[in-house]
C-alpha atoms as a PDB file:
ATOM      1  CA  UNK A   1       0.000   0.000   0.000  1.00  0.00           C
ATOM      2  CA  UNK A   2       1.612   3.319  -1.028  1.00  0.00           C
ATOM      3  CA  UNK A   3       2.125   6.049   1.661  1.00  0.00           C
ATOM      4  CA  UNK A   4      -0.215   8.791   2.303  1.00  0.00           C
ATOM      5  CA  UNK A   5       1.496  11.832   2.796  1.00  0.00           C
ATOM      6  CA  UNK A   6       0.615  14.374   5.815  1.00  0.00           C
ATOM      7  CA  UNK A   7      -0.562  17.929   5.290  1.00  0.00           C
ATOM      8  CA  UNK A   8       2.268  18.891   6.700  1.00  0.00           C
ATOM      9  CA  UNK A   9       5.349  16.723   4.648  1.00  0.00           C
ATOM     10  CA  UNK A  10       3.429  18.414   1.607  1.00  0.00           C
ATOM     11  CA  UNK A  11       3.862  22.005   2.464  1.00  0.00           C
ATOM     12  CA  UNK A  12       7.193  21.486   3.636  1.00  0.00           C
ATOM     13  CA  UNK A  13       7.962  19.853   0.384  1.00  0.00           C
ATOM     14  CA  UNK A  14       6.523  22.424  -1.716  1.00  0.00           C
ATOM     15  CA  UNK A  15       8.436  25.315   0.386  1.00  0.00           C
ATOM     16  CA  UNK A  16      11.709  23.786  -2.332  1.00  0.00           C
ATOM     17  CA  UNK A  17       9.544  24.972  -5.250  1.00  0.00           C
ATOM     18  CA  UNK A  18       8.522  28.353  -7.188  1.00  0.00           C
ATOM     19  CA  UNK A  19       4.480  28.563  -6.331  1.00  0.00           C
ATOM     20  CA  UNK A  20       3.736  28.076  -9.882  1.00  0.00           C
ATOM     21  CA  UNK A  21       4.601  24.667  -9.604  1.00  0.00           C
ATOM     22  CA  UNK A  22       2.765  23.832  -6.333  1.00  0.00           C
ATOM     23  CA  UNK A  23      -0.564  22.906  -7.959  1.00  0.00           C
ATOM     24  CA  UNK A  24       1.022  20.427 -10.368  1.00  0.00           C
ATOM     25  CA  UNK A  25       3.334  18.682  -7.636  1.00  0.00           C
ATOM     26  CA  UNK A  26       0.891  18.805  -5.209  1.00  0.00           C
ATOM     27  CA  UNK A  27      -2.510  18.152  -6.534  1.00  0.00           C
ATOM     28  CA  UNK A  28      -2.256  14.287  -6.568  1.00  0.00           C
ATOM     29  CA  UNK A  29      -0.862  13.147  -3.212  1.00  0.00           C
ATOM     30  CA  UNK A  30      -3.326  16.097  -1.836  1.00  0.00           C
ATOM     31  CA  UNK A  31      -5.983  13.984  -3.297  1.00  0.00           C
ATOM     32  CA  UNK A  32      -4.828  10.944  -3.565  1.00  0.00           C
ATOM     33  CA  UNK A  33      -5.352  11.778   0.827  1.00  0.00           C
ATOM     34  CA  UNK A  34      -8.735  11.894   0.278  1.00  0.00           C
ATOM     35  CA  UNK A  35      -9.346   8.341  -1.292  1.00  0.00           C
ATOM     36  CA  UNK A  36     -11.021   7.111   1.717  1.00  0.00           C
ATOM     37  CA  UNK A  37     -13.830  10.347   2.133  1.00  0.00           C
ATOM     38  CA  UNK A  38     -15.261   9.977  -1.228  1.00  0.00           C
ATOM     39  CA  UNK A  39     -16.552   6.442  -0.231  1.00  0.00           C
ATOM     40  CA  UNK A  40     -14.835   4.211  -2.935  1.00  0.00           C
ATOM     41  CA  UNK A  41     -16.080   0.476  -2.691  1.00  0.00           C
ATOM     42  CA  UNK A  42     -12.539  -1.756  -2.523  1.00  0.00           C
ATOM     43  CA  UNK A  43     -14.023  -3.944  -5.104  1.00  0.00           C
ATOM     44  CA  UNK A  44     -15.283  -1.925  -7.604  1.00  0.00           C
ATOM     45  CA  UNK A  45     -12.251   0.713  -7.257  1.00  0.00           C
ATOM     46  CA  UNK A  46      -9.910  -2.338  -7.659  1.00  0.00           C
ATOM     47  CA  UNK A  47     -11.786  -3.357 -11.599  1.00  0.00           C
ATOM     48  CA  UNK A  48     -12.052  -0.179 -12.819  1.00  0.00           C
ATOM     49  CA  UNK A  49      -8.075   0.921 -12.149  1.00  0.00           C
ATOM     50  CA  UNK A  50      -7.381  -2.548 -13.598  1.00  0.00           C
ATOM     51  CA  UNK A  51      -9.444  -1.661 -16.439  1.00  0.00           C
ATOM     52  CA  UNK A  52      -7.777   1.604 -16.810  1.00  0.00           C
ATOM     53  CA  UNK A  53      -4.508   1.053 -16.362  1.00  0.00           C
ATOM     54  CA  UNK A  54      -4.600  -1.729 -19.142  1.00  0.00           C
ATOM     55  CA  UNK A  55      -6.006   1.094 -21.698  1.00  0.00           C
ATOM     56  CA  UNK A  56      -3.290   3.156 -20.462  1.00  0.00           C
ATOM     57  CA  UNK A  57      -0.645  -0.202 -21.422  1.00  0.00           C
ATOM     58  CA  UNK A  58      -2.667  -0.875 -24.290  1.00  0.00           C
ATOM     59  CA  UNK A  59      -1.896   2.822 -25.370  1.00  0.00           C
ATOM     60  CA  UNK A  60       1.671   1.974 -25.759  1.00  0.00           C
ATOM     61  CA  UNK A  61       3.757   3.755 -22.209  1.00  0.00           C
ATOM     62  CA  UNK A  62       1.042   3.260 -19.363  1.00  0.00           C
ATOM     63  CA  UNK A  63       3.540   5.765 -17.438  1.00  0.00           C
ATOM     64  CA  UNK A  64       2.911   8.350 -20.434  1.00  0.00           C
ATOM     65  CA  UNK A  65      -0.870   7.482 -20.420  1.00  0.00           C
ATOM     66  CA  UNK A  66      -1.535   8.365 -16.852  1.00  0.00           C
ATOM     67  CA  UNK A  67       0.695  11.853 -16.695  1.00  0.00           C
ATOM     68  CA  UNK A  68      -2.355  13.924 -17.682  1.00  0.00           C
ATOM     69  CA  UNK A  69      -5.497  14.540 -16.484  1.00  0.00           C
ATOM     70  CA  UNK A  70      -7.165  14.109 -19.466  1.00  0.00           C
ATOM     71  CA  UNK A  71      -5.149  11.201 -20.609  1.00  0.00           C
ATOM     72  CA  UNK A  72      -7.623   8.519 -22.016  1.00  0.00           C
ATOM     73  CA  UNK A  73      -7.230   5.793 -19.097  1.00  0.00           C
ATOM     74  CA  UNK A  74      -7.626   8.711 -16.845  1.00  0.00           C
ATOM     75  CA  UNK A  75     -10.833   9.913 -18.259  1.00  0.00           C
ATOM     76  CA  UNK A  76     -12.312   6.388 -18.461  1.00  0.00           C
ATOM     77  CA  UNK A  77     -11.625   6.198 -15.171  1.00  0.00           C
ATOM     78  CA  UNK A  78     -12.952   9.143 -13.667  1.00  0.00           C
ATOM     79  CA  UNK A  79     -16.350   8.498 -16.266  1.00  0.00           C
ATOM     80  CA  UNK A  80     -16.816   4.598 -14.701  1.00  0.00           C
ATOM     81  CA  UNK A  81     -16.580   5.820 -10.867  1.00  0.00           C
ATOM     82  CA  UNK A  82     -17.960   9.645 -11.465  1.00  0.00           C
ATOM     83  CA  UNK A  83     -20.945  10.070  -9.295  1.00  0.00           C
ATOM     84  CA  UNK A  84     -22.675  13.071  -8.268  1.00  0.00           C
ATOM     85  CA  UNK A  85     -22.416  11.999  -4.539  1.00  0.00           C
ATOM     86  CA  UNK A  86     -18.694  11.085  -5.191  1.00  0.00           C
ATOM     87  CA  UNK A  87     -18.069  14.463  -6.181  1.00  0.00           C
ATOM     88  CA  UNK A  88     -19.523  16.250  -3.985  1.00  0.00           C
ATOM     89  CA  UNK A  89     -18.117  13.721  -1.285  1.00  0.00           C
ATOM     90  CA  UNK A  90     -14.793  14.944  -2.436  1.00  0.00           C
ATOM     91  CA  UNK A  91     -15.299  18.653  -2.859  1.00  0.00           C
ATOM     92  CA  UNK A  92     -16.270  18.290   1.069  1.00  0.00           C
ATOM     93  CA  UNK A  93     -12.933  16.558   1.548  1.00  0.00           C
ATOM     94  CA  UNK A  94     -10.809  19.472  -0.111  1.00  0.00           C
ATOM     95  CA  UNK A  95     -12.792  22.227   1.943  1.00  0.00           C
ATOM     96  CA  UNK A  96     -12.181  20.074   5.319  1.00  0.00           C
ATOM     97  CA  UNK A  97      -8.447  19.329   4.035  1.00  0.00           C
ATOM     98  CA  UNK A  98      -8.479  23.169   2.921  1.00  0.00           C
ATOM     99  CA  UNK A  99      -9.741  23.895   6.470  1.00  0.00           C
ATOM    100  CA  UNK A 100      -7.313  22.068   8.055  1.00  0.00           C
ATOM    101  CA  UNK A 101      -4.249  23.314   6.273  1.00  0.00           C
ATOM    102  CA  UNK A 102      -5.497  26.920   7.263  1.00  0.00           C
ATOM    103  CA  UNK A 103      -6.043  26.410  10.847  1.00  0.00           C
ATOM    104  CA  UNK A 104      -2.637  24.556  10.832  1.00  0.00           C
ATOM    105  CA  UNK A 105      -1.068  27.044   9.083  1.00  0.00           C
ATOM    106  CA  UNK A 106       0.343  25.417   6.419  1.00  0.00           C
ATOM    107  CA  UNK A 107       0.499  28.211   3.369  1.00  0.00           C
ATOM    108  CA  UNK A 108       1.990  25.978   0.660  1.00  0.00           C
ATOM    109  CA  UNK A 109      -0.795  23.132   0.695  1.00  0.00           C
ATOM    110  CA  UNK A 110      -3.622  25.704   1.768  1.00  0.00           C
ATOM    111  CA  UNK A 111      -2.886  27.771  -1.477  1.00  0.00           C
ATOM    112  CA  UNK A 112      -2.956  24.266  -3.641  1.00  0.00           C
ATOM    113  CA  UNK A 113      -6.509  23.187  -1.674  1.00  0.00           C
ATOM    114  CA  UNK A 114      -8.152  26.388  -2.358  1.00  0.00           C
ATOM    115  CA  UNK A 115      -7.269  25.851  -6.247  1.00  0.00           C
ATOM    116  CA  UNK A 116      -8.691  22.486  -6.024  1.00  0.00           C
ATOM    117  CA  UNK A 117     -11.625  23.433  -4.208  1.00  0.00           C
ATOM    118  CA  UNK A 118     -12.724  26.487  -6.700  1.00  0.00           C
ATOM    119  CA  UNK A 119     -15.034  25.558  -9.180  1.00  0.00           C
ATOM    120  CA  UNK A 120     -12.997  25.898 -12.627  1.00  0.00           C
ATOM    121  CA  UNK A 121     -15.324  27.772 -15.193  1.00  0.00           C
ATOM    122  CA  UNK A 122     -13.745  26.034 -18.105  1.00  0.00           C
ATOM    123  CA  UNK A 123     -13.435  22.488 -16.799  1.00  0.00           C
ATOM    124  CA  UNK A 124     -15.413  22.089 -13.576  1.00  0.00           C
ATOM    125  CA  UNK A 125     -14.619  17.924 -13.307  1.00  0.00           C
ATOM    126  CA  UNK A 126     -11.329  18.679 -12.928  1.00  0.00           C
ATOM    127  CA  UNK A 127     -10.609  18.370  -9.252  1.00  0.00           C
ATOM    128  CA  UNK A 128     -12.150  14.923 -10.179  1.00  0.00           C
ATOM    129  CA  UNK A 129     -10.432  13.766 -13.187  1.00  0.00           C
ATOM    130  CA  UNK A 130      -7.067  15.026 -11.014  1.00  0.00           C
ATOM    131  CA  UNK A 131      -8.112  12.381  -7.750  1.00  0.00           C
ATOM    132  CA  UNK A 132      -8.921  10.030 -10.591  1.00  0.00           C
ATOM    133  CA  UNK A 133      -5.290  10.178 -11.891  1.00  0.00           C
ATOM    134  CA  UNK A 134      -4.169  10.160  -8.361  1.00  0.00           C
ATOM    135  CA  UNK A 135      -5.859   7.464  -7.737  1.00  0.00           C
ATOM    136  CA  UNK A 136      -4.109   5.549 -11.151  1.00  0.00           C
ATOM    137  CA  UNK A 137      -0.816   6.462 -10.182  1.00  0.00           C
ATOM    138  CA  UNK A 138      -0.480   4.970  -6.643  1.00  0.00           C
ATOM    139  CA  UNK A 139      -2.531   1.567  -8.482  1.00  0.00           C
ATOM    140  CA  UNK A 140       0.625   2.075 -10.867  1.00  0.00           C
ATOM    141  CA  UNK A 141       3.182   2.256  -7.841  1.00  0.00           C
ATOM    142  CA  UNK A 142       1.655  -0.692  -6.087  1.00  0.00           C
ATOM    143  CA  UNK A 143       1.991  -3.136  -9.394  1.00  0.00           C
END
């Protein structure tokens, strides 16, 4: 099982980086935290990343296929388990997460929370498609 980072180990990780590269770095593990408060069922999370991560082999580089959000595997992905309750169970968990970073006063990862937590006019799954490829990756890490 891969390693869910703290709040904390994330901010002080991002405080190596220029801001305009906290969003990118930290996006996934900040969501890939959150895995257990959108109410995934083990089962049914297990089939679909299988599923997904053998489009993203059958794409050619799975590690290529998954880099994106709007890679293809990704998408399928975040189209098989996308619910409305899922979403909205996990735009609670980035305004709690966002909460938390606040009140523990951790800038860094507050700053990348309240960019995942704001609806985007142009593409408002995705916060979604993003814990979708989070969730890929650590499947990827764990084969």
């Amino acid at each position: 099982m891969v390693r869910v980072p703290e709040l904390r180990d994330i901010d002080l990780a991002l405080a190596s980086y220029p801001e305009s590269e906290w969003a990118e770095l930290a996006g996934p593990p900040l969501l890939a935290r959150l895995r257990d408060a959108v109410g995934l069922d083990e089962d049914e999370l297990r089939g679909a990343v299988r599923r997904s991560l053998l489009l993203a082999a059958a794409a050619g580089d799975p590690t290529d296929a998954l880099e994106t959000s709007d890679a293809r595997a990704v998408t399928a992905l975040a189209d098989e388990l996308g619910s409305g309750d899922r979403r909205r169970a996990l735009a609670d968990a980035i305004r709690g997460d966002l909460a938390r970073a606040t009140g523990s006063h951790l800038p860094r990862a507050a700053t990348v929370l309240r960019v995942l937590a704001a609806p985007q006019d142009d593409d408002p799954q995705l916060a979604w498609r993003l814990f979708c490829s989070a969730l890929l990756a650590a499947a990827a890490l764990e084969e």
